[in-house]
Each structure stands twice: as structure tokens, then as C-alpha cells.
Protein backbone atom coordinates (compact mmCIF):
# COMPACT_ATOMS: atom_id res chain seq x y z
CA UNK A 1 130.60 78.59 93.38
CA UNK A 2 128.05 77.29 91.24
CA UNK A 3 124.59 78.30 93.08
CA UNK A 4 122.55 80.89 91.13
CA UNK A 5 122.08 84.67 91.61
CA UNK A 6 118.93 85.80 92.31
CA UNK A 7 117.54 88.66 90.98
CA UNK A 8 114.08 90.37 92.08
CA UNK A 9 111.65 93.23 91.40
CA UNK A 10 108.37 94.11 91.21
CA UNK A 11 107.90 93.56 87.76
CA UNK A 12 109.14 93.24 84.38
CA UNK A 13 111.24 96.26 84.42
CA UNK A 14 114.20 94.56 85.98
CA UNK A 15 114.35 92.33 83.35
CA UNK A 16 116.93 95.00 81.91
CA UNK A 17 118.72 94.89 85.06
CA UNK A 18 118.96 90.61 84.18
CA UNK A 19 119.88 91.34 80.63
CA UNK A 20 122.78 93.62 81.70
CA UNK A 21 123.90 90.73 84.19
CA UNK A 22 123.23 87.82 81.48
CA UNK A 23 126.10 89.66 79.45
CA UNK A 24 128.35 90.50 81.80
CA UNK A 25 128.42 87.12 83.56
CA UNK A 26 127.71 84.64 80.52
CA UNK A 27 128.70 81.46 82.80
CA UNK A 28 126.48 82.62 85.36
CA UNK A 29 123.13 80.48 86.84
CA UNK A 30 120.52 83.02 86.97
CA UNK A 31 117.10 83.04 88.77
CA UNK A 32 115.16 86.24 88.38
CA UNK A 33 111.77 86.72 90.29
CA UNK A 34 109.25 89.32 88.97
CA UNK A 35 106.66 90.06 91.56
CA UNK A 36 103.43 90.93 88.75
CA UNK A 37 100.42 89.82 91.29
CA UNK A 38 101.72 92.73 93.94
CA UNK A 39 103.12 95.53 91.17
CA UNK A 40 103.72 98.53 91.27
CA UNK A 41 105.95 99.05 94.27
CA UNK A 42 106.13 102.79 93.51
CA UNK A 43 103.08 103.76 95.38
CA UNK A 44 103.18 101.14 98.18
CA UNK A 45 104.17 102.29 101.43
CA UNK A 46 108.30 101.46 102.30
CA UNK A 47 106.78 98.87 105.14
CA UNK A 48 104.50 96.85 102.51
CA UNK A 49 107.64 97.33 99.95
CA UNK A 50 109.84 95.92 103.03
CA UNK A 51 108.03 92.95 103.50
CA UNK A 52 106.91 92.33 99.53
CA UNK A 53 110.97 92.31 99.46
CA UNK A 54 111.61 89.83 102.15
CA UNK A 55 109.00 87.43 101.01
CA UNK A 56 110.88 86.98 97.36
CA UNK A 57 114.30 86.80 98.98
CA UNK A 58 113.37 83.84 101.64
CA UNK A 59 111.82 82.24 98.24
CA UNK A 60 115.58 83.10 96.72
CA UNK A 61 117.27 81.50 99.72
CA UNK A 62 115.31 78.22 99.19
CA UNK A 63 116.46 78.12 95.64
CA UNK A 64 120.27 78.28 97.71
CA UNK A 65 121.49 81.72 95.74
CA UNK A 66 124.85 83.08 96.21
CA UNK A 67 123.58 86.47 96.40
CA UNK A 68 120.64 88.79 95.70
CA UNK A 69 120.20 91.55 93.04
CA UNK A 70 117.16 93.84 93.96
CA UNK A 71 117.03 94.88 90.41
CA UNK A 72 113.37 97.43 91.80
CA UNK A 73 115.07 101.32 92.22
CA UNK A 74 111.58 101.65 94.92
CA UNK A 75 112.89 98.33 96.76
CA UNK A 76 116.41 99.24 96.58
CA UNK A 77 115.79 102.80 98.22
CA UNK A 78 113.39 101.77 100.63
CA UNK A 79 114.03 98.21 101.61
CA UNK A 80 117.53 97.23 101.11
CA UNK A 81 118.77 98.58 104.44
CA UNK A 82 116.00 96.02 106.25
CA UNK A 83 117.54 93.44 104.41
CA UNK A 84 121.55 93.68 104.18
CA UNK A 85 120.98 92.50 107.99
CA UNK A 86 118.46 90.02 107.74
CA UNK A 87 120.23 87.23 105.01
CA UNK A 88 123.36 85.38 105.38
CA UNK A 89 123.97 86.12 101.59
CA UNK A 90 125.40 89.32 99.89
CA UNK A 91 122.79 91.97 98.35
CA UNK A 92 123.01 94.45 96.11
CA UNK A 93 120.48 97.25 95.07
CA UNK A 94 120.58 99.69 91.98
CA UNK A 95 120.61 102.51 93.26
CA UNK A 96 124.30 102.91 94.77
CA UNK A 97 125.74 101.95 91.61
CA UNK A 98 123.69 104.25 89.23
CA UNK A 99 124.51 107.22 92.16
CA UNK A 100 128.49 106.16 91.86
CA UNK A 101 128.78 106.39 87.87
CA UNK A 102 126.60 109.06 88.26
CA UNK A 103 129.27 111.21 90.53
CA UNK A 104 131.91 110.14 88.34
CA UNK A 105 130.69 111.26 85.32
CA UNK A 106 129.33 115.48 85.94
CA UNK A 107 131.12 117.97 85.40
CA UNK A 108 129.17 120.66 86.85
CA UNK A 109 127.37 118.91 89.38
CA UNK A 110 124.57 118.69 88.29
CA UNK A 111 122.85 115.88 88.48
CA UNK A 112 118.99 114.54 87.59
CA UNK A 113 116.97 111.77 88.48
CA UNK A 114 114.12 110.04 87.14
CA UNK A 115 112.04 107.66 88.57
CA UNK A 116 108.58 106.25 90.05
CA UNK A 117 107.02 108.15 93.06
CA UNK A 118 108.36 106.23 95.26
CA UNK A 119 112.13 105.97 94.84
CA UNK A 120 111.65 109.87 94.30
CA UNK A 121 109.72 110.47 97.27
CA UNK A 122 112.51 108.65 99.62
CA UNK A 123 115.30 110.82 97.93
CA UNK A 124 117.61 107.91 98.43
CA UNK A 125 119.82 108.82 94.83
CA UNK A 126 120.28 112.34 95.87
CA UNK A 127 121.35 111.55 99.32
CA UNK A 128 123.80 108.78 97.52
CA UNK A 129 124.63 111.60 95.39
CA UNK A 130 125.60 114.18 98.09
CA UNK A 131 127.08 111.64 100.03
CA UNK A 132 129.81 111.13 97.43
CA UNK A 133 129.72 115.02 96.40
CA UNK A 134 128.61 117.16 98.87
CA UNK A 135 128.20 120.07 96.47
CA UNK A 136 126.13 118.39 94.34
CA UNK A 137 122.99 119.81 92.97
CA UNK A 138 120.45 117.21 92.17
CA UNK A 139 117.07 117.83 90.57
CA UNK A 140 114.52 115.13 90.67
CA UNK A 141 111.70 113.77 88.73
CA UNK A 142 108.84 111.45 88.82
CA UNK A 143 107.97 110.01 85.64
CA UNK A 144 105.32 107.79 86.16
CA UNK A 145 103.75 107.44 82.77
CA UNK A 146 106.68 105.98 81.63
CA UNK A 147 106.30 102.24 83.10
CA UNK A 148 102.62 101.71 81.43
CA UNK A 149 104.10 103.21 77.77
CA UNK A 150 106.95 101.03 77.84
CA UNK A 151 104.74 97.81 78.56
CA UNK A 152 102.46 99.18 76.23
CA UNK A 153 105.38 99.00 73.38
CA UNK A 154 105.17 102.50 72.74
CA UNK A 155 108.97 103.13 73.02
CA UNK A 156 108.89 105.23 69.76
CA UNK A 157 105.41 106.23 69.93
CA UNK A 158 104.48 109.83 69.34
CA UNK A 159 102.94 110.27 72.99
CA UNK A 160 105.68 108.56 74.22
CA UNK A 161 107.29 111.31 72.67
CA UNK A 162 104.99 114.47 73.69
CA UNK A 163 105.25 112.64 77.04
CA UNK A 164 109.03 112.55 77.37
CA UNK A 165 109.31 116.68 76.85
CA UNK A 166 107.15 117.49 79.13
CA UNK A 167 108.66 115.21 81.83
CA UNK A 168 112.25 116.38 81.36
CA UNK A 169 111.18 120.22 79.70
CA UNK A 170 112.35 121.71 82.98
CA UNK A 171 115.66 119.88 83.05
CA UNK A 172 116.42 121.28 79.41
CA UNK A 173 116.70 125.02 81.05
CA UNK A 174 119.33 124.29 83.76
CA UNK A 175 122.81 123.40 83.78
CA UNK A 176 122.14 119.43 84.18
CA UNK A 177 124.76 117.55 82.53
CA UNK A 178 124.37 114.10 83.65
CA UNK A 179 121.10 112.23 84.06
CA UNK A 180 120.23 109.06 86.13
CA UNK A 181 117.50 106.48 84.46
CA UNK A 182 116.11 105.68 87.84
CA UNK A 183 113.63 103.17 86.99
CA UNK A 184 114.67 100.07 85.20
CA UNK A 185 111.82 100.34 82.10
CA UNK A 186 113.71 103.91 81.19
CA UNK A 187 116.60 101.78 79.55
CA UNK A 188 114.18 101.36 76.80
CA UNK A 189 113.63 105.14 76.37
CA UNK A 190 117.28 105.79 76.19
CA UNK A 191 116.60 107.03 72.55
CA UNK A 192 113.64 109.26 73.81
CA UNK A 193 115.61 110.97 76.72
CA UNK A 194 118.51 111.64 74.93
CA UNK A 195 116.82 113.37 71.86
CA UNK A 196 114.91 115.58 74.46
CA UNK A 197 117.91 116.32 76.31
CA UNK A 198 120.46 116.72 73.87
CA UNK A 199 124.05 114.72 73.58
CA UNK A 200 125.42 117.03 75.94
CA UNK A 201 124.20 115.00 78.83
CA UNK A 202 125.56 111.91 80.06
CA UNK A 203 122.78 109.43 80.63
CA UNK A 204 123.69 107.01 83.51
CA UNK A 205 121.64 103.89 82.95
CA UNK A 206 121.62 101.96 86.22
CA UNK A 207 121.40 98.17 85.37
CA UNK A 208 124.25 98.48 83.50
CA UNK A 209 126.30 99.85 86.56
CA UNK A 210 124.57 97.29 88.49
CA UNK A 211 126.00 94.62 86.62
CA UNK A 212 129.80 96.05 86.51
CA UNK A 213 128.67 96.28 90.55
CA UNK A 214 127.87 93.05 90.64
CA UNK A 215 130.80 91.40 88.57
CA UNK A 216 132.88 93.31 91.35
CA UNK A 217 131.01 92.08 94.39
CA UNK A 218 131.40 88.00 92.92
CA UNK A 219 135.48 89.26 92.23
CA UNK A 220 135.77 90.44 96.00
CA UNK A 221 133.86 87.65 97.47
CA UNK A 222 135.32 84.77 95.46
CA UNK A 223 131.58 83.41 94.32
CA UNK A 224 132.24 83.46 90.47
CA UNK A 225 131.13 79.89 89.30
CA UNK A 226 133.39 77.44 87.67
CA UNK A 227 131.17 76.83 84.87
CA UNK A 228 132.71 76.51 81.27
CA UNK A 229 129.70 77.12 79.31
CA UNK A 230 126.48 79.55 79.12
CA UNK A 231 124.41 79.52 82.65
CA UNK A 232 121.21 78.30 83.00
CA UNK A 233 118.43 80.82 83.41
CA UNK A 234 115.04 80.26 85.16
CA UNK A 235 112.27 83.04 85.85
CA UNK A 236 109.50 83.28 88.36
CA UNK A 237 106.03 85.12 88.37
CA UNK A 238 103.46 85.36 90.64
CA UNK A 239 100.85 86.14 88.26
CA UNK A 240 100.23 84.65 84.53
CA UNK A 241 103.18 82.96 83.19
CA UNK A 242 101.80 83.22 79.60
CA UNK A 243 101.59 87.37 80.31
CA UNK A 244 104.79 87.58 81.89
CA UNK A 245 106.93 85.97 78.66
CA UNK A 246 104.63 87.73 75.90
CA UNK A 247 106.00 91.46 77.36
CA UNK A 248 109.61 89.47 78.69
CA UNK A 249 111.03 89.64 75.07
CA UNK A 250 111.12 93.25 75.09
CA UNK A 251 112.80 93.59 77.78
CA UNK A 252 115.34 90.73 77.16
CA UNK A 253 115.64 91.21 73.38
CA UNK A 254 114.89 87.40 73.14
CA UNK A 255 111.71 85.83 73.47
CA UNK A 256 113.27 82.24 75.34
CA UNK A 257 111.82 83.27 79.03
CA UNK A 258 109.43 80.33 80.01
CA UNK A 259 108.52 81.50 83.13
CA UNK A 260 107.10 79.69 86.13
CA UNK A 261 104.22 80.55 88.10
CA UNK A 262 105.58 81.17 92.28
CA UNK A 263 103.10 82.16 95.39
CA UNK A 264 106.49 82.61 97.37
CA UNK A 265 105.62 80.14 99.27
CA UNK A 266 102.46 82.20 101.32
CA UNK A 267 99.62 80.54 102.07
């Protein structure tokens, strides 16, 4: 099935969540819609996230996707439920996959979790979490100085740095050995989170297990496209195109986005 995947959030941040996808499915037509007029989600409330959410995927369905990637942790834990019901096409959010590796990979169950206010706030990971291991102890964390430094390009910055320990200096004293990146900018301070942390713990980097998710999802479903070569890739905005592909590049590790301004379609 040759129709694109669409693939939403409120930003740039899920451009990892694309890149992640983009590998795994090279043949793939991809359509990725970053909602910059209306960000951040984290602090909206879970109705204005809700119907931020719907808005991009009716714009999806008149591009006639296959199925819908809410690549946004805050979406995923407070809107996907509104939506699994509402389109005729399959959707999946981040946070059940980054919750599954997650269980799979502690040993001593115990589990953190990083992310903006809002996706902490809803405690949707540790409810995924206990719902898979009931024993589970999971100790959460709002970073939300973390977005603004990785935009800023200050992944190996010295604040960035002096940031990142005192963020996660309270994780370092317990037995946590696994750790969920709960936002998708904190793929970019992989480097930064494990130096804090130590090697010991198992960082579970959720647009990576969204893509092995996702790969699954097109197996079950029978929707993987019979294209031979590379997929075509488009991107939406709905603020400055010329902003949106000057910070794209670090996200994508390319700088080929072009995207395309989008009101969604609301007057």
C-alpha cells in the first residue's frame, strides 16, 4: 500500500521519532507535520492538546495516510485514547512502545522517566509501566529545560551539562537501572544522560521503539508499500518554513527538509 504515513507533533522534537522511521522503513512515503505556531503541548491543558491533535490528523487524512504516528510523548499520553476511536486509520503513540522496551529491559524494577510537564503530570508511562509489571517502581521527572537547550544547539554545552545533574542528581542515589527518554528532543542528550548516570543504566530511547512498533503494526496489518526505491518525504509547519528547516537538520542529521507552510485547513 503505497499511501504515506503520517507523522505529527508539536514541534521539531519528533523529527527524531521520523528519523528513526526514515531508517527503519527506507521504501516508505513519509509526511511528518510539526505543529510550531501552537508549541509547546507540555503545558496545554489534555482538552486543547486533544483537539490541537485532531486538527493535524483530519489534515493527515486529506493527504490519504495509511496510518498515524503521534511522534509528541504529551499528545500520546493525553490524546491518543480520543483518537484510536475517532479515524478509520491505525495510530500509534510513543509512549507504549518506550514503556514495553522499558519493562523488558530492568532488572530491578526500577524504572525512570523523563519528560515535559505534561506527559509527567498525566503519569501515563508509569501506569504503562505497572500495567506490564505490577511491582514496578517508577520515579519520574520533568525536565523542562531540556527542549529550549536542545533547539538552542547546546547539546554539549557546559549548562547543558550543569543542567543535566541536577535534573537526574536524585536518580543517581537509588537503585534505577533503566531510564526512559520521554520527550523526543532527549535523543540528542543521550551522551549527556548517560555520563550523569553512569553505563549501568539502560537508556530506553522511545522513537527508536516507536519505529520497531511501527514496522510491526505495517507487518500485522499488511500496509507495507510496494515501492522498490527510497520514499518520498514531505514536511509541514504551521509557522515559518525557513525556521522550521534551519533547526530540522539537527534533528534529522541532514539538512534536505524543505518544509511547507500548513494552517490545517482552519479558517
Amino acid at each position: 500500500m503505497d499511501s504515506p504515513i503520517g507523522i505529527f507533533d508539536s514541534g521539531l522534537g519528533g523529527l527524531t521519532v521520523f528519523r528513526e522511521i526514515a531508517k527503519a522503513l527506507p521504501q516508505e512515503n513519509l509526511v511528518y507535520v510539526g505543529d510550531t505556531a501552537r508549541v509547546p503541548y507540555g503545558v496545554k491543558s489534555a482538552e486543547t492538546i486533544t483537539r490541537y491533535s485532531k486538527e493535524i490528523c483530519d489534515f493527515l487524512l486529506g493527504l490519504h495516510v495509511k496510518a498515524i504516528v503521534v511522534a509528541c510523548n504529551t499528545a500520546s499520553a493525553l490524546a491518543l485514547s480520543h483518537l484510536d476511536s475517532h479515524y478509520p486509520v491505525p495510530l500509534l503513540g510513543v509512549l507504549e512502545p518506550g514503556a514495553q522496551a522499558a519493562v523488558l529491559a530492568t532488572k530491578t524494577q526500577s524504572i525512570g522517566v523523563i519528560g515535559t510537564e505534561g506527559t509527567i503530570r498525566s503519569q501515563s508511562y508509569a501506569l504503562a509501566i505497572q500495567k506490564r509489571m505490577p511491582k514496578a517502581s517508577v520515579v519520574s521527572r520533568a525536565c523542562p529545560l531540556f527542549v529550549p537547550l536542545v533547539e538552542e544547539g547546546w547539546v554539549r554545552h557546559e549548562v547543558t551539562q550543569a543542567v543535566t545533574e541536577i535534573y537526574l542528581r536524585d536518580f543517581c542515589k537509588s537503585n534505577l537501572d533503566t531510564l526512559i527518554l520521554g520527550c523526543t528532543h532527549y535523543p540528542l542528550l543521550k551522551e549527556a544522560i548517560q555520563g550523569v548516570l553512569g553505563k549501568q543504566v539502560t537508556l530506553v530511547d522511545s522513537a527508536f521503539e516507536t519505529a520497531k512498533a511501527l514496522h510491526q503494526l505495517l507487518e500485522t496489518q499488511d500496509l507495507f508499500t510496494q515501492n522498490k526505491g527510497p520514499g518520498s518525504q514531505r514536511f509541514f509547519t504551521t509557522d515559518s518554513p525557513e525556521k522550521f528547516n534551519k533547526h530540522a537538520s539537527l534533528f534529522l542529521g541532514h539538512d534536505k527538509a524543505q518544509a511547507e507552510f500548513t494552517n490545517l485547513g482552519i479558517e
